[in-house]
Protein backbone atom coordinates (compact mmCIF):
# COMPACT_ATOMS: atom_id res chain seq x y z
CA UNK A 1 259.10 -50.88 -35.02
CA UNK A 2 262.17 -48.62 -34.74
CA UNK A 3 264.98 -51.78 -35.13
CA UNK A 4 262.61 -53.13 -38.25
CA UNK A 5 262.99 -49.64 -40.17
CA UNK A 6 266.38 -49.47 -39.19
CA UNK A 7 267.57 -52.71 -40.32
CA UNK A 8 266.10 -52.31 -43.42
CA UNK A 9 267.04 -48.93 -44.32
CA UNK A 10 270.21 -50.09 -43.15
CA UNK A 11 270.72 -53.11 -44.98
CA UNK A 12 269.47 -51.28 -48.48
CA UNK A 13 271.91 -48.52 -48.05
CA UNK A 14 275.36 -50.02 -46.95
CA UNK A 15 275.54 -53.81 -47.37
CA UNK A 16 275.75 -56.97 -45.77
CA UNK A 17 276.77 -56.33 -42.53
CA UNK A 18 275.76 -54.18 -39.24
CA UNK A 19 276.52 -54.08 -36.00
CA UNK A 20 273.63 -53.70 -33.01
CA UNK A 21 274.67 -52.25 -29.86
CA UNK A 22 272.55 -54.04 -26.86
CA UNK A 23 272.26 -53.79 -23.01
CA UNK A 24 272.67 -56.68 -21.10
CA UNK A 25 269.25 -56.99 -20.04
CA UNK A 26 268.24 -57.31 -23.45
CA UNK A 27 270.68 -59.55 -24.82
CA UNK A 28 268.45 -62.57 -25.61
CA UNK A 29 265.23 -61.37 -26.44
CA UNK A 30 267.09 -58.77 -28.78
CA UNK A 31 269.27 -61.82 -30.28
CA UNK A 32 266.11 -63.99 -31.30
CA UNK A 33 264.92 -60.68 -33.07
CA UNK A 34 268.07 -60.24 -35.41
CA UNK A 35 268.83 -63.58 -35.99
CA UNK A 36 264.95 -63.60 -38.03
CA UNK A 37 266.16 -60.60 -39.86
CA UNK A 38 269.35 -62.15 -40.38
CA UNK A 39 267.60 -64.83 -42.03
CA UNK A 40 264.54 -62.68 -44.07
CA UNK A 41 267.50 -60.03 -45.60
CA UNK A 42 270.06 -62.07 -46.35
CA UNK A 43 272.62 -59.83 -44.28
CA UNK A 44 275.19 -60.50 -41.12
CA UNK A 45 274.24 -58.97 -38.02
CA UNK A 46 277.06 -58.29 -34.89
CA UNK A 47 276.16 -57.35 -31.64
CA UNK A 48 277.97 -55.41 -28.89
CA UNK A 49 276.95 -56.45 -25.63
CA UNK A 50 277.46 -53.07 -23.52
CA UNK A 51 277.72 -54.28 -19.84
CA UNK A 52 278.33 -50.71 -18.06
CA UNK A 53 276.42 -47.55 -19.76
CA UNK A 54 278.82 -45.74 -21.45
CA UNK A 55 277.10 -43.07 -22.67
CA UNK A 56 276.26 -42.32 -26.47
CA UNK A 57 280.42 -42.42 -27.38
CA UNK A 58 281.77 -45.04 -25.58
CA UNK A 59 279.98 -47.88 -27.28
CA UNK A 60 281.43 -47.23 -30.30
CA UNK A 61 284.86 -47.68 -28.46
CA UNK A 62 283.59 -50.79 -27.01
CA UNK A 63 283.14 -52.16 -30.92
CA UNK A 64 285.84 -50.50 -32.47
CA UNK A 65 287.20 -54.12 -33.64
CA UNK A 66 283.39 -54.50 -35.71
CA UNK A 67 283.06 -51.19 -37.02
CA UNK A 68 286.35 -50.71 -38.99
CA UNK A 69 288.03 -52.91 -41.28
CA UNK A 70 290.77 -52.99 -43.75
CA UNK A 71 288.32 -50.39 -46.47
CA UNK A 72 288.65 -47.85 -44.42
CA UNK A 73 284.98 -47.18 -45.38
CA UNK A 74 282.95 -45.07 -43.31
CA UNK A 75 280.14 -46.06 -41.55
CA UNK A 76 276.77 -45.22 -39.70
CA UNK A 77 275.27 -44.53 -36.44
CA UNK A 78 271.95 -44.26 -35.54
CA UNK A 79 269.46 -43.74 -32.57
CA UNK A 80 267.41 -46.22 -32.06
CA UNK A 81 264.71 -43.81 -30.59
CA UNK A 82 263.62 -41.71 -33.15
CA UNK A 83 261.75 -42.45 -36.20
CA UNK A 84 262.54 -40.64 -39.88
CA UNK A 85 262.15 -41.39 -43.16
CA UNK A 86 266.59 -42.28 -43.57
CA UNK A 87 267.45 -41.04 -46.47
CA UNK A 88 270.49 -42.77 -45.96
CA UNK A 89 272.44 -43.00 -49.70
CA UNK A 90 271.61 -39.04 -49.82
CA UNK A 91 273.94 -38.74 -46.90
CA UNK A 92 276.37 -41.11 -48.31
CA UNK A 93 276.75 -38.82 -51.40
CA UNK A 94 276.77 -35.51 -48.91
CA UNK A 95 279.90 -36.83 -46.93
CA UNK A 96 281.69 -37.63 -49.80
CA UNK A 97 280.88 -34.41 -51.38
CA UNK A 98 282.58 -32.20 -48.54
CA UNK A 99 285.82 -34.49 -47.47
CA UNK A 100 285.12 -33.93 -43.79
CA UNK A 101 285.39 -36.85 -40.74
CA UNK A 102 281.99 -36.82 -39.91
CA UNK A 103 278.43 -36.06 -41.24
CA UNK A 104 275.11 -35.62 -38.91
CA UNK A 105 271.80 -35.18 -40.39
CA UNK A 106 269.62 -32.60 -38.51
CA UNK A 107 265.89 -31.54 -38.48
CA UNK A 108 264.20 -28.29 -37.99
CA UNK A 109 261.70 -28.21 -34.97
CA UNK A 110 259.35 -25.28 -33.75
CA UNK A 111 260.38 -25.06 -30.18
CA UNK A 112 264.44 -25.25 -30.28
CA UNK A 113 265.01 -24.19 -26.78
CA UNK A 114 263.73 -27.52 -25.95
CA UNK A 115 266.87 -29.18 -27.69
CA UNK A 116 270.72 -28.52 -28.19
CA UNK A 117 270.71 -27.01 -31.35
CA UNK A 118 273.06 -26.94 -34.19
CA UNK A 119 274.62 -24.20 -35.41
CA UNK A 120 275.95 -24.44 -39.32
CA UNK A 121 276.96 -21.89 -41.83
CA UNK A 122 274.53 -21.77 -44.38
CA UNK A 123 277.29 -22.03 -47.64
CA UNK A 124 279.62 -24.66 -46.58
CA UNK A 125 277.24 -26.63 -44.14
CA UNK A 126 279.99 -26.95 -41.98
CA UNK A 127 278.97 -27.27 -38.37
CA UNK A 128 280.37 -24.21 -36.27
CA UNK A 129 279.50 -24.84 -32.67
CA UNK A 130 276.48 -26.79 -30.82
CA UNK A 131 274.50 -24.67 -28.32
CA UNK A 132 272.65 -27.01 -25.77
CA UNK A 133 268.78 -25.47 -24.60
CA UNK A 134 269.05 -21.72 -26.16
CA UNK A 135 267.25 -19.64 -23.58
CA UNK A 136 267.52 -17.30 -26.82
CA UNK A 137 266.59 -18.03 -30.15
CA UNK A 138 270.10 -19.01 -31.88
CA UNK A 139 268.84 -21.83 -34.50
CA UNK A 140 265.98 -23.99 -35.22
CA UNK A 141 267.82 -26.80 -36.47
CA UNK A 142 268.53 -29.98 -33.92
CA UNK A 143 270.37 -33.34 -33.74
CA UNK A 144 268.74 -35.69 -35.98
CA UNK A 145 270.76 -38.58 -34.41
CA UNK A 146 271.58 -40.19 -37.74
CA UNK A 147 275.29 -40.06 -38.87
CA UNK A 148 277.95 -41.31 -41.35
CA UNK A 149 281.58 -41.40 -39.89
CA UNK A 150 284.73 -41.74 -40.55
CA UNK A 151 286.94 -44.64 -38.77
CA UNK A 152 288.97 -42.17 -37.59
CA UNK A 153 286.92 -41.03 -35.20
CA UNK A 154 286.61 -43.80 -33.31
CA UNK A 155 290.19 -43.10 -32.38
CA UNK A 156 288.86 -39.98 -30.46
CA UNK A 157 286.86 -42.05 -28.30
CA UNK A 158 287.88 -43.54 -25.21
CA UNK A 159 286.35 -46.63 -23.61
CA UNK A 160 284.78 -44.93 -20.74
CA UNK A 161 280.78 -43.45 -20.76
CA UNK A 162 281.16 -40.69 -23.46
CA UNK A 163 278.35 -38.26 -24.99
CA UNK A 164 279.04 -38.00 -28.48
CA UNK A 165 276.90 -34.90 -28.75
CA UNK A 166 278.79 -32.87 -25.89
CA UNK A 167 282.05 -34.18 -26.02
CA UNK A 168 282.83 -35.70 -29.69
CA UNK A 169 281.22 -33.70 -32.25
CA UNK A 170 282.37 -30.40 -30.70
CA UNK A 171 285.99 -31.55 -31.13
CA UNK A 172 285.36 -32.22 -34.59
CA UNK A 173 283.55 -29.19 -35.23
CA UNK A 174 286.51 -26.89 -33.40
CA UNK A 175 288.60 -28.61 -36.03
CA UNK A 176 286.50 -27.77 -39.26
CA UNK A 177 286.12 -31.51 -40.10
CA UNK A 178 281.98 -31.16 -39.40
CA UNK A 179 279.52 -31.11 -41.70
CA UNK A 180 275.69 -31.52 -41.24
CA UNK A 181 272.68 -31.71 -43.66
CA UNK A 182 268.68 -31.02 -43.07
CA UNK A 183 266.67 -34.01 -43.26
CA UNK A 184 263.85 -34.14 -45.08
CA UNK A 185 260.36 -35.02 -44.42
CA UNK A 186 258.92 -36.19 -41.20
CA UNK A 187 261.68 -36.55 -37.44
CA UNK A 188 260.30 -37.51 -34.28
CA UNK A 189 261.91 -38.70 -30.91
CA UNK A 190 259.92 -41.68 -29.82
CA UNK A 191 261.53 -42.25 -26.40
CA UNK A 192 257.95 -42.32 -24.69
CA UNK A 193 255.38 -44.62 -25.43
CA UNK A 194 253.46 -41.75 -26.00
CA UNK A 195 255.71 -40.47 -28.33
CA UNK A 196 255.87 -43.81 -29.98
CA UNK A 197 252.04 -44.13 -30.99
CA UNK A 198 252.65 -40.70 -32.68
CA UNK A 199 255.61 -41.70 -34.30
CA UNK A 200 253.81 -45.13 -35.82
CA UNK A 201 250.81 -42.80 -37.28
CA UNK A 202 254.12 -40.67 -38.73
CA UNK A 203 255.78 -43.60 -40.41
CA UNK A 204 252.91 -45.39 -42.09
CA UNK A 205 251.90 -41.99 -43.73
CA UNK A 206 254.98 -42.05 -44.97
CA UNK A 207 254.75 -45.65 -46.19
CA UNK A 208 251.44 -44.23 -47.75
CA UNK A 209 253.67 -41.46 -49.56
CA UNK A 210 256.36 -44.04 -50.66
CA UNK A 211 255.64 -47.52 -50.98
CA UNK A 212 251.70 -47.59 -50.49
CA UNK A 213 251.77 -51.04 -51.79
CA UNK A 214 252.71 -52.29 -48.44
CA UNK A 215 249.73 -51.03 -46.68
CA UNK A 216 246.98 -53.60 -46.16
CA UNK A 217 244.07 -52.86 -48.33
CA UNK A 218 240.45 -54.58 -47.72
CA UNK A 219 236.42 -54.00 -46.55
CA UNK A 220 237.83 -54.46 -42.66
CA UNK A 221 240.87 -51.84 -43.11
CA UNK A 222 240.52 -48.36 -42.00
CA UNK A 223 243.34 -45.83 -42.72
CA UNK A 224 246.70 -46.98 -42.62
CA UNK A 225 247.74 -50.77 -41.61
CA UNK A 226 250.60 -52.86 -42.07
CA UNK A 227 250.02 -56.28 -41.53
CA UNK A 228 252.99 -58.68 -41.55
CA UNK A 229 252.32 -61.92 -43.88
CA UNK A 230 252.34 -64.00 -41.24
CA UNK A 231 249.85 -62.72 -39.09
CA UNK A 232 245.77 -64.25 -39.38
CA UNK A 233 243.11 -61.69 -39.30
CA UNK A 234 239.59 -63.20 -37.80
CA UNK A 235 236.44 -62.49 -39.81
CA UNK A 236 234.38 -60.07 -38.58
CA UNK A 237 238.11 -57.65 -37.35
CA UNK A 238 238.48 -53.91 -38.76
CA UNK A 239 241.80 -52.62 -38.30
CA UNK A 240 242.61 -48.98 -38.10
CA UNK A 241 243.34 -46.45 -38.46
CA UNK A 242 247.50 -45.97 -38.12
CA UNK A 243 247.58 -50.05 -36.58
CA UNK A 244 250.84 -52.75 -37.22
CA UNK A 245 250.58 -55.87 -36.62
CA UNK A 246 253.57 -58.12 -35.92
CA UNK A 247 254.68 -61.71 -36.94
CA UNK A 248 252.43 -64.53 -35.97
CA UNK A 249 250.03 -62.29 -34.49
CA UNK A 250 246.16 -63.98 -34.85
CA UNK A 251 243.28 -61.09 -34.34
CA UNK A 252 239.76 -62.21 -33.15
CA UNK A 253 238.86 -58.18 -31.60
CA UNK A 254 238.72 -55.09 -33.16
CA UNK A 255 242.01 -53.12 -33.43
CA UNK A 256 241.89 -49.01 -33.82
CA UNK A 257 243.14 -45.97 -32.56
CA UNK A 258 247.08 -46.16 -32.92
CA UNK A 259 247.29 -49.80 -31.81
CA UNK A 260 250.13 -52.02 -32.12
CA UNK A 261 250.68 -55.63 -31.95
């Protein structure tokens, strides 16, 4: 679910062309799933085929020649474990606004001490210093793990496993260059599959908010579905609530409670 949003958000808010970092392991089953998108949005798709882990940083090294061109245009990163609603073009009119070398979007959470948090000035929403696990409170506001940045700092980056959060972003922060912005609406880390059943129930209220047009309506739909175009529902199936259901899937059981396909 997390690469569809992506893609699309991505695709809607910067152009024609991204670039998909990959593990090895991955490589062909993830290459099959782009090249359909590839085809359905109209848009080019590059991957970067990262052999060794190199962290959160060093990829970006590793695809330096994909990422920056001749336009000197800026560009984004983004986790592909957490789910959000990407307000993506707001953040392209924040980084322009301020002049800096990088933007990072961050959320507020209740329990901060369980994350690195970010601390800002209020005013200038420049980014002053990162604070990992706070045994104190210090700031409620966390890495959202969805940034715009410039080419430039690329050229900080070394090909070598790098953590962008510990070792990056505080250089550019010590240098006034930071800037960060609160993301609005719903944030969650979907790492876990636990975490990931939550996270689906998150997003399609938020398709419900937004574009509740894309929500499967019907007498055998309960709450909120998506069901791709291509997929056949058997008579006698009720779906729901907070269920997607993927390409070419064909449904002959009942589907509910947070399911998947």
């Amino acid at each position: 679910m997390t690469h569809t949003v992506v893609i699309k958000v991505l695709s809607v808010a910067q152009g024609r062309n991204i670039c998909n970092q990959i593990k090895h392991l991955e490589l062909q089953v993830m290459l099959n799933f782009l090249k359909d998108f590839e085809m359905k949005l109209g848009i080019k798709i590059t991957c970067s085929q990262e052999i060794e882990p190199l962290g959160t940083a060093g990829p970006l090294a590793l695809a330096r020649d994909k990422l920056i061109d001749s336009s000197g245009e800026p560009f984004f990163v983004l986790n592909s474990d957490i789910i959000s609603e990407y307000p993506l073009k707001e953040l392209i009119r924040f980084h322009k606004s301020h002049g800096g070398e990088a933007s990072i979007m961050v959320t507020q959470v209740e329990e901060p001490s369980n994350y690195g948090v970010v601390v800002m000035e209020e005013e200038s929403v420049r980014v002053e210093r990162f604070v990992e696990t706070p045994k104190t409170f210090v700031e409620n506001k966390i890495n959202a793990g969805i940034y715009l940045l410039n080419p430039s700092v690329v050229d900080r980056i070394q090909l070598r496993p790098t953590s962008i959060k510990k070792e990056v972003f505080p250089q550019i922060a010590t240098e006034q260059k930071l800037y960060a912005i609160v993301l609005p609406g719903f944030w969650m880390d979907i790492g876990q599959p636990r975490d990931y059943i939550t996270g689906l129930a998150l997003y399609l209220e938020s398709v419900r908010k937004w574009s509740s047009s894309k929500l499967a309506s019907g007498s055998y739909i309960v709450g909120n579905v998506l069901v791709d175009g291509t997929a056949t529902i058997g008579e006698g199936c009720f779906i729901g609530p907070d269920v997607a259901i993927g390409s070419g899937c064909v449904l002959s059981v009942k589907l509910s409670s947070h399911d998947v396909l």
